[in-house]
PDB file of N, CA and C in Angstrom:
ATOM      1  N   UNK A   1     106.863 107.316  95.578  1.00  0.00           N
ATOM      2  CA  UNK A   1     107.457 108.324  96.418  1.00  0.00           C
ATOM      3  C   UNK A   1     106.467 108.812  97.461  1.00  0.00           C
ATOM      4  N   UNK A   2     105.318 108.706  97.210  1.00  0.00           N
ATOM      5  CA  UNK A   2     104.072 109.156  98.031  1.00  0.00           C
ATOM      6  C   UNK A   2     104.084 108.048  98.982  1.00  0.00           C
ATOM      7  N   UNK A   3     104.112 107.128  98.698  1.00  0.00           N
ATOM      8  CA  UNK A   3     103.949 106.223  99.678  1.00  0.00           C
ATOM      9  C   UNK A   3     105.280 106.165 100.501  1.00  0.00           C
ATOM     10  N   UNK A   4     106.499 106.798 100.396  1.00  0.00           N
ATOM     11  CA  UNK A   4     107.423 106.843 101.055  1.00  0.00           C
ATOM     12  C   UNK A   4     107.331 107.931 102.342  1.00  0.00           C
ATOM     13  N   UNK A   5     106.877 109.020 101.316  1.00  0.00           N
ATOM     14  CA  UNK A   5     106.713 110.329 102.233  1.00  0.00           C
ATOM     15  C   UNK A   5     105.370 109.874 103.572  1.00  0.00           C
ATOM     16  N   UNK A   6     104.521 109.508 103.264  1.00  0.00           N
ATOM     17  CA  UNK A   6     103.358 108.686 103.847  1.00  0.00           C
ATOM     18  C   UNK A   6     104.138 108.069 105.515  1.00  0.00           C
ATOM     19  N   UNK A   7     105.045 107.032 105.012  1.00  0.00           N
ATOM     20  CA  UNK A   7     105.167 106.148 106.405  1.00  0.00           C
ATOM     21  C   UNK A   7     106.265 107.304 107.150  1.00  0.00           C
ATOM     22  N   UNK A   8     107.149 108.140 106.342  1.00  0.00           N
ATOM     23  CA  UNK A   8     107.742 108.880 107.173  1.00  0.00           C
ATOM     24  C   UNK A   8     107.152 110.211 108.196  1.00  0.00           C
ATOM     25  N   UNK A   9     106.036 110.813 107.589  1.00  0.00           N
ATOM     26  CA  UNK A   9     105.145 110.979 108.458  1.00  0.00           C
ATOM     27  C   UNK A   9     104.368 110.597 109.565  1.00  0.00           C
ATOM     28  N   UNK A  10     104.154 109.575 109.045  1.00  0.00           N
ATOM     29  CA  UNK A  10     103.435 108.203 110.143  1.00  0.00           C
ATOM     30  C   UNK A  10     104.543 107.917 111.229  1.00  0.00           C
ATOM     31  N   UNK A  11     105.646 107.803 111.134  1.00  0.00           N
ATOM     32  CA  UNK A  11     106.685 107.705 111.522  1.00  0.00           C
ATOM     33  C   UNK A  11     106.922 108.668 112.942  1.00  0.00           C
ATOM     34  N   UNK A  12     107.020 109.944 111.927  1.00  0.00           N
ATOM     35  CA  UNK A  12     107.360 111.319 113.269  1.00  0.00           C
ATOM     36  C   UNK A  12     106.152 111.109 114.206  1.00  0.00           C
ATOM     37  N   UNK A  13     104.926 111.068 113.253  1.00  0.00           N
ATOM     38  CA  UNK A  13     104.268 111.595 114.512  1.00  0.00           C
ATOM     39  C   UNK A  13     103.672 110.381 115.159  1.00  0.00           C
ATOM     40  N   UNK A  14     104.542 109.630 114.960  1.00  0.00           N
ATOM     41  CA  UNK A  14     104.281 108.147 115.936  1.00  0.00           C
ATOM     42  C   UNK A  14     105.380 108.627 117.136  1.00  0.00           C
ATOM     43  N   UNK A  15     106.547 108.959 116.574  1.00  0.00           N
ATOM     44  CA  UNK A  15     107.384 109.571 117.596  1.00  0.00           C
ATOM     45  C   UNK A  15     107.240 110.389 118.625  1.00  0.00           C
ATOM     46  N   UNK A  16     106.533 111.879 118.013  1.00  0.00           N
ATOM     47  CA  UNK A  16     105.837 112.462 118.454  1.00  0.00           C
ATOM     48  C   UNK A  16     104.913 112.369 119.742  1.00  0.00           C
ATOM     49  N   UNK A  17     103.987 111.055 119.334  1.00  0.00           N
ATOM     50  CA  UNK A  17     102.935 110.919 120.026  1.00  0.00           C
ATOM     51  C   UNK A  17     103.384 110.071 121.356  1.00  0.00           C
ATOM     52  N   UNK A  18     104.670 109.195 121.096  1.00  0.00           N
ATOM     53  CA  UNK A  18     105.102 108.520 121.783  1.00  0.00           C
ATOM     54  C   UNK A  18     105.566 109.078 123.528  1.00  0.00           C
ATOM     55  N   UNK A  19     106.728 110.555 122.482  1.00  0.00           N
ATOM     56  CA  UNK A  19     107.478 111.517 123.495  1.00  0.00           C
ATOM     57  C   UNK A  19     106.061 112.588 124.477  1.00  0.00           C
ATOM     58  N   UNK A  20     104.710 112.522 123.866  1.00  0.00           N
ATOM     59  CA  UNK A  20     103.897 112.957 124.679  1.00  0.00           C
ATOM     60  C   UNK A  20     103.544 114.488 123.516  1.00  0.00           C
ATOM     61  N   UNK A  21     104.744 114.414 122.934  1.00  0.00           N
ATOM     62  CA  UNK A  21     104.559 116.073 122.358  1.00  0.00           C
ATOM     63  C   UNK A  21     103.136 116.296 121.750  1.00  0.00           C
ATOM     64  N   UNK A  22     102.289 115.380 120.722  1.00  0.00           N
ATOM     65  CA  UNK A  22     101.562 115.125 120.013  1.00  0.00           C
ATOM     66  C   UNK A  22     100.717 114.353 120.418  1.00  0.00           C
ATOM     67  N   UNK A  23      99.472 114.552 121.059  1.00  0.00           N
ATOM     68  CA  UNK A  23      98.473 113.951 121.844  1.00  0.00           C
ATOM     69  C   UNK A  23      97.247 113.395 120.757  1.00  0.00           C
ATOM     70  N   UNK A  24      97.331 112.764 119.881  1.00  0.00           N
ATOM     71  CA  UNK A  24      95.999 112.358 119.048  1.00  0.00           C
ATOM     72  C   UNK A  24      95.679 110.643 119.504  1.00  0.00           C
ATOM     73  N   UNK A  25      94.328 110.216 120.117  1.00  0.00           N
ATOM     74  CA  UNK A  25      94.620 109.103 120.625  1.00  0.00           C
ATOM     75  C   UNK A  25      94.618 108.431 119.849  1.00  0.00           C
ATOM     76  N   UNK A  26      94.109 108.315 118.580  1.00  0.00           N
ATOM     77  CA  UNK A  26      94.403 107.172 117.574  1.00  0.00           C
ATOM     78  C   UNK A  26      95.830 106.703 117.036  1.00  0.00           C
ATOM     79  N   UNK A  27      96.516 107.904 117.518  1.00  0.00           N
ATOM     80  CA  UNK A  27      98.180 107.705 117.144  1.00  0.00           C
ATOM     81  C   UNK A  27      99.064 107.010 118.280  1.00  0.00           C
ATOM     82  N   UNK A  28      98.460 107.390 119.286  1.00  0.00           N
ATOM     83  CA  UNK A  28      98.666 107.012 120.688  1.00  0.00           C
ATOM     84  C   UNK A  28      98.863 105.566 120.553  1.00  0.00           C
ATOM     85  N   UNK A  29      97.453 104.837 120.250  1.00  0.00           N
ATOM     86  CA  UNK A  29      96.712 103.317 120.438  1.00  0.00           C
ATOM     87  C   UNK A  29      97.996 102.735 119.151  1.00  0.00           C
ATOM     88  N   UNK A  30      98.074 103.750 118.187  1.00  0.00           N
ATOM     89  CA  UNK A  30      98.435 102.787 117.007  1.00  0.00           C
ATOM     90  C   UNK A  30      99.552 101.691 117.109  1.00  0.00           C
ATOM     91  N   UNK A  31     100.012 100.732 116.515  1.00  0.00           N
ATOM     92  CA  UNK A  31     100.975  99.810 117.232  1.00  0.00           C
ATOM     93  C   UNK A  31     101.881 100.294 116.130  1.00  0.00           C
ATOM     94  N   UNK A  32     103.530  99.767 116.607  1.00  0.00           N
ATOM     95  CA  UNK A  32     104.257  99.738 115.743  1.00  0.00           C
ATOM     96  C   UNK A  32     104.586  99.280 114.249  1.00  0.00           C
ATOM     97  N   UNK A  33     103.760  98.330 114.491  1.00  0.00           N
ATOM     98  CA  UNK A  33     104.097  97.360 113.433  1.00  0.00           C
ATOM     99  C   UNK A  33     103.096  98.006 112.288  1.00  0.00           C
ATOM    100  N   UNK A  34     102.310  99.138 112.279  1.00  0.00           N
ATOM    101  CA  UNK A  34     102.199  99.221 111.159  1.00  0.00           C
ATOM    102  C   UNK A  34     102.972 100.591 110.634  1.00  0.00           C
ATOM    103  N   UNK A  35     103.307 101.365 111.598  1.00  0.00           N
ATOM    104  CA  UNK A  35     104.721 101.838 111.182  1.00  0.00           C
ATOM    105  C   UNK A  35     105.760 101.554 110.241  1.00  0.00           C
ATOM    106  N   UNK A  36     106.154  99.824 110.797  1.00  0.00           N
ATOM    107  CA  UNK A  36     107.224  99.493 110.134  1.00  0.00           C
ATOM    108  C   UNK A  36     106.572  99.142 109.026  1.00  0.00           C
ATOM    109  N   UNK A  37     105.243  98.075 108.760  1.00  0.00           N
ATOM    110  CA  UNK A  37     104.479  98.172 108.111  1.00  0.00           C
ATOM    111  C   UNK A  37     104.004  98.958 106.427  1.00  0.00           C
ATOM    112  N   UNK A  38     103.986 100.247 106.645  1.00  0.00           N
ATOM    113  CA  UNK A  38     104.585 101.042 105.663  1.00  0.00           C
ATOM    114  C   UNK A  38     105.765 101.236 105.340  1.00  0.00           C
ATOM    115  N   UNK A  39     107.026 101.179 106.100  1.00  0.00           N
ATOM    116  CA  UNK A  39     108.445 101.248 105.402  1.00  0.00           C
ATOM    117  C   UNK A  39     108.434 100.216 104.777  1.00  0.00           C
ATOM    118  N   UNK A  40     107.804  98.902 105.303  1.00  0.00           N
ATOM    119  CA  UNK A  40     107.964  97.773 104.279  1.00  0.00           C
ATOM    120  C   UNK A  40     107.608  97.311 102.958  1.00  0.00           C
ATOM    121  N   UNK A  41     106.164  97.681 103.309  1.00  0.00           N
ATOM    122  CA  UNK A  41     105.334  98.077 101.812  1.00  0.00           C
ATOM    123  C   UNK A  41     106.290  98.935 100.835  1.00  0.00           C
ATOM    124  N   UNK A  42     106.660 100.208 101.010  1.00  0.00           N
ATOM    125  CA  UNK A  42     107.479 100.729 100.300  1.00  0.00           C
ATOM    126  C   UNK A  42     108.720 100.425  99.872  1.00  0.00           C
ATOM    127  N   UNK A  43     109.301  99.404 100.596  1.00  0.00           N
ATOM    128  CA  UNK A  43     110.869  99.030 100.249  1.00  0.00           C
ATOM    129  C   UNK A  43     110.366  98.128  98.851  1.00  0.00           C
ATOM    130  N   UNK A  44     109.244  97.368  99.413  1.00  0.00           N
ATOM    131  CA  UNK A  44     108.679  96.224  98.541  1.00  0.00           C
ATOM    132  C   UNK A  44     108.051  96.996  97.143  1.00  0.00           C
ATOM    133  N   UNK A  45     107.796  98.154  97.151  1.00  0.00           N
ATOM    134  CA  UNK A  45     107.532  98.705  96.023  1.00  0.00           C
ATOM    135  C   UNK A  45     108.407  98.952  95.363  1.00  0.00           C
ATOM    136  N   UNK A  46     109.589  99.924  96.052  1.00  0.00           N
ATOM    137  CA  UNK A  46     110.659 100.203  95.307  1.00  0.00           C
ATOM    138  C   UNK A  46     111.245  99.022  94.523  1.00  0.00           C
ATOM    139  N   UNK A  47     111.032  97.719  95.170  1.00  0.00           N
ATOM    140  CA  UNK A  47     112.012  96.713  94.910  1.00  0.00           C
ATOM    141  C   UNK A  47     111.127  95.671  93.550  1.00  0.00           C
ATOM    142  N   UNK A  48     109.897  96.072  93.315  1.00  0.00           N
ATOM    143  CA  UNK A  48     109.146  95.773  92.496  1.00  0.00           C
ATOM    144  C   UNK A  48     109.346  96.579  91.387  1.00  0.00           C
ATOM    145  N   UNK A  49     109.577  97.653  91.357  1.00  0.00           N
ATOM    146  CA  UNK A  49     109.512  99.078  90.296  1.00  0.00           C
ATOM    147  C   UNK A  49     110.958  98.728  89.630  1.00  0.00           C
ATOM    148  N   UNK A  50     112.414  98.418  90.441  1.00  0.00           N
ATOM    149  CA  UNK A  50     113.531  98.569  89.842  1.00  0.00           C
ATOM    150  C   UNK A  50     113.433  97.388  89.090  1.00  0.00           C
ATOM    151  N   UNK A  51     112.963  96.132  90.136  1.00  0.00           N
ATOM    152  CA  UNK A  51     112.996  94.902  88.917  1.00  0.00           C
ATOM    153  C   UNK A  51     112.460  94.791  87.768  1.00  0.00           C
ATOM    154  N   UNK A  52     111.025  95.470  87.870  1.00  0.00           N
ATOM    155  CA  UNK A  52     110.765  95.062  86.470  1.00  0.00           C
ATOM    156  C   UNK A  52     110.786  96.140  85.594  1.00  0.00           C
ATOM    157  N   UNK A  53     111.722  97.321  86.172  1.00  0.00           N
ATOM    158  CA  UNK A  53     112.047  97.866  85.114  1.00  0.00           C
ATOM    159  C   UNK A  53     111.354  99.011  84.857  1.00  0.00           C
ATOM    160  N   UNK A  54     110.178  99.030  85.224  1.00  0.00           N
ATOM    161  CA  UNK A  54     109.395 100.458  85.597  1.00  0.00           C
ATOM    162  C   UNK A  54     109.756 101.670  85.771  1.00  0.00           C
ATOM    163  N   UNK A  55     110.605 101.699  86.642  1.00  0.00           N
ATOM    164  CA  UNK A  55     111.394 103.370  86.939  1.00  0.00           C
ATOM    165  C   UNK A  55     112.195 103.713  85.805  1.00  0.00           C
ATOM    166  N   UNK A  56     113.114 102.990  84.911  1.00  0.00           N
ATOM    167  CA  UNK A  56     113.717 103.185  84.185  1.00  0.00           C
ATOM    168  C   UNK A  56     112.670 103.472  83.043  1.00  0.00           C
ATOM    169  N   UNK A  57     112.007 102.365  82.705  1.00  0.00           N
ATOM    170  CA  UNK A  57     111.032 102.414  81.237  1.00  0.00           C
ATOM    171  C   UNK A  57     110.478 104.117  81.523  1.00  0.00           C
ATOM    172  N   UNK A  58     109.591 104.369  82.637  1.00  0.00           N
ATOM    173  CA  UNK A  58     109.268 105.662  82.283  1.00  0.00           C
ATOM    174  C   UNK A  58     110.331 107.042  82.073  1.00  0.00           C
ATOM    175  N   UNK A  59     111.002 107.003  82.959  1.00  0.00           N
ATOM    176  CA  UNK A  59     112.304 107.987  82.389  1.00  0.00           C
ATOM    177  C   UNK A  59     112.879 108.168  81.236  1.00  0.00           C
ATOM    178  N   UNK A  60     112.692 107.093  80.455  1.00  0.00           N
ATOM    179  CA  UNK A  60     113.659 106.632  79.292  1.00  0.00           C
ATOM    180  C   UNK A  60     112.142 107.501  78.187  1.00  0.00           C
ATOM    181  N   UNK A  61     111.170 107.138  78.231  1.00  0.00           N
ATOM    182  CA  UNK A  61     109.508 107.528  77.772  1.00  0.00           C
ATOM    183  C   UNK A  61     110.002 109.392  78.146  1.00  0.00           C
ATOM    184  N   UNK A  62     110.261 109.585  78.656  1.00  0.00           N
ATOM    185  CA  UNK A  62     110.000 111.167  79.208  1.00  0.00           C
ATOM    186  C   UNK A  62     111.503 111.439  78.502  1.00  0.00           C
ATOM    187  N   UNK A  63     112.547 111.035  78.654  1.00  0.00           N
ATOM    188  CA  UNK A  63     113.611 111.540  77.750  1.00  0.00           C
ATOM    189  C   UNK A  63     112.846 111.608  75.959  1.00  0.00           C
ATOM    190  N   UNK A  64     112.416 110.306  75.711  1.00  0.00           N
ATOM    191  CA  UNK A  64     112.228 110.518  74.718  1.00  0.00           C
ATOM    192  C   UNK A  64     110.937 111.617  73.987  1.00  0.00           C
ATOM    193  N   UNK A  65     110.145 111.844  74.873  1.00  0.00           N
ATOM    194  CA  UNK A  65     109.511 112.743  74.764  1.00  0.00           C
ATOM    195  C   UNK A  65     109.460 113.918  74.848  1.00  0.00           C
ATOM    196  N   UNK A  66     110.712 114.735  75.209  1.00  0.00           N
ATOM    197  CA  UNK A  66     111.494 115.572  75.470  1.00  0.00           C
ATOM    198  C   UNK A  66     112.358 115.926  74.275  1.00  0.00           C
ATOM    199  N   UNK A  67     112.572 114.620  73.993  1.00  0.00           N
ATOM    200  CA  UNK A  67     113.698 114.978  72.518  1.00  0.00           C
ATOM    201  C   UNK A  67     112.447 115.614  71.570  1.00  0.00           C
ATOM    202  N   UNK A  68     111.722 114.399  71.294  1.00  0.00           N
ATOM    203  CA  UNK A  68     110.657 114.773  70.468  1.00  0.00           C
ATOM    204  C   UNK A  68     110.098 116.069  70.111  1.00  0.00           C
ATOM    205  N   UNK A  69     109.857 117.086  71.926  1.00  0.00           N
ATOM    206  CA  UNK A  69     109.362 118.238  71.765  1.00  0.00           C
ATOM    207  C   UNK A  69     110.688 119.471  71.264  1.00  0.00           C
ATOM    208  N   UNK A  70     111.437 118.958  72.080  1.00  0.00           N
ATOM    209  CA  UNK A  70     112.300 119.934  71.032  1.00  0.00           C
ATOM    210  C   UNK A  70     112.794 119.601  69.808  1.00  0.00           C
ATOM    211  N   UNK A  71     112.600 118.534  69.486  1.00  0.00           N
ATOM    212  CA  UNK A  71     113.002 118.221  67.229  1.00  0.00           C
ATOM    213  C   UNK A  71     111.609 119.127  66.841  1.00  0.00           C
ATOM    214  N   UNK A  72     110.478 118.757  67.463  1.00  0.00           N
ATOM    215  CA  UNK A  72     109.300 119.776  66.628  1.00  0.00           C
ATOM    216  C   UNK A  72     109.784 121.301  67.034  1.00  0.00           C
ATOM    217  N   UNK A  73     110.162 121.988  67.985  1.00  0.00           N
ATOM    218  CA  UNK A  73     110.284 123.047  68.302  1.00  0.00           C
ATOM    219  C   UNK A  73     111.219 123.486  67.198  1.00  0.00           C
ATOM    220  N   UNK A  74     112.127 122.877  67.092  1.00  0.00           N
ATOM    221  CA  UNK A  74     113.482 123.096  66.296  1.00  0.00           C
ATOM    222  C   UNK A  74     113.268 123.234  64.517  1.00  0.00           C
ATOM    223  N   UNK A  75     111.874 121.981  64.467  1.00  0.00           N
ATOM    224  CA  UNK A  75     111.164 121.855  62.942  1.00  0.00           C
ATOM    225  C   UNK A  75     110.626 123.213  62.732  1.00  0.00           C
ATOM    226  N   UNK A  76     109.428 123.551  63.316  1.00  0.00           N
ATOM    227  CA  UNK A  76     109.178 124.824  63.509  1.00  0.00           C
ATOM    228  C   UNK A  76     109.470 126.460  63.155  1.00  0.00           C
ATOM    229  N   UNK A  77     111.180 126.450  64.064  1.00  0.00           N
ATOM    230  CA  UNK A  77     111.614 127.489  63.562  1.00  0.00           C
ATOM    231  C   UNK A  77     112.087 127.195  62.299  1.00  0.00           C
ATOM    232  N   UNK A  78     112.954 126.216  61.748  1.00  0.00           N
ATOM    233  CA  UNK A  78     113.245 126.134  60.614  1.00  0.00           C
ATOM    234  C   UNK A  78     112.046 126.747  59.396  1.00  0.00           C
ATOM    235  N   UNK A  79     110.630 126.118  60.030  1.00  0.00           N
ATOM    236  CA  UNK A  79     109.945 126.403  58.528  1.00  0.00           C
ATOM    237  C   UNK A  79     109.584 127.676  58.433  1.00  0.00           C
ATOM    238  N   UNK A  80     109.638 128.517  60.065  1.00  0.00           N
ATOM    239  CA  UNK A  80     109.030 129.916  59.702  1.00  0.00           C
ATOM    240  C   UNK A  80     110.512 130.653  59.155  1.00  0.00           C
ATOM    241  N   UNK A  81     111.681 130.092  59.854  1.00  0.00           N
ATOM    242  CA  UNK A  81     112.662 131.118  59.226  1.00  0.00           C
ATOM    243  C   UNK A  81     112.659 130.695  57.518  1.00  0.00           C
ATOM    244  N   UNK A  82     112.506 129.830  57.347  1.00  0.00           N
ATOM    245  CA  UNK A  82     112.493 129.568  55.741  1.00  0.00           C
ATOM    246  C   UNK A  82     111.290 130.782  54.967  1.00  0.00           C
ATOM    247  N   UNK A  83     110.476 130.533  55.540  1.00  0.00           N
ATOM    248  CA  UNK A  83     109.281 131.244  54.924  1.00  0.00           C
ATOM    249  C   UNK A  83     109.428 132.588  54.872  1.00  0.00           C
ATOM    250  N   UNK A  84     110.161 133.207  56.057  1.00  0.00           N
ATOM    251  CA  UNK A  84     110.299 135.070  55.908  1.00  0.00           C
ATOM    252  C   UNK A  84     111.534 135.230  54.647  1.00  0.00           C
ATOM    253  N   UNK A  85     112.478 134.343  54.383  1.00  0.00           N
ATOM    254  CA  UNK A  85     113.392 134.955  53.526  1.00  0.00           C
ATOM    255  C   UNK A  85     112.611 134.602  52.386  1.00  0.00           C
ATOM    256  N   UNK A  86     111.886 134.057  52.445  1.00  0.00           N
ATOM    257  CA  UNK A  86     111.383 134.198  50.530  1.00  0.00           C
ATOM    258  C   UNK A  86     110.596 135.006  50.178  1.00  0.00           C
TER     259      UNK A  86
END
């Protein structure tokens, strides 16, 4: 996602620099192509991450780790409410 937010920045203020609004000369000189450059890299990431499954595997890791913290949370109260009635 960083690397998404990245070329869309790169992006504006390529625009920016283009329309005159934004005067930095290194942005000025820069060529397009690495503009597109980064959207590409990133499509190519995204398209690496869904195939092999990556985006899903960690979500699925964080659901389950989630369950986890609330079964202990849930263990928890059980043993202290057990413990005050006796």
């Amino acid at each position: 996602m960083w690397l998404l937010t990245i070329a869309a920045v790169l992006a504006v203020c390529k625009v920016l620099a283009f329309l005159g609004m934004l005067e930095v000369a290194w942005l000025v000189a820069l060529s397009w192509w690495w503009v597109i450059g980064a959207f590409v890299l990133t499509a190519a990431w995204f398209a690496y991450a869904d195939h092999s499954g990556l985006s899903s595997r960690k979500a699925m890791e964080q659901l389950a780790q989630r369950k986890q913290d609330r079964l202990e949370a849930q263990r928890d109260l059980l043993r202290n409410r057990t413990r005050r009635k006796r």
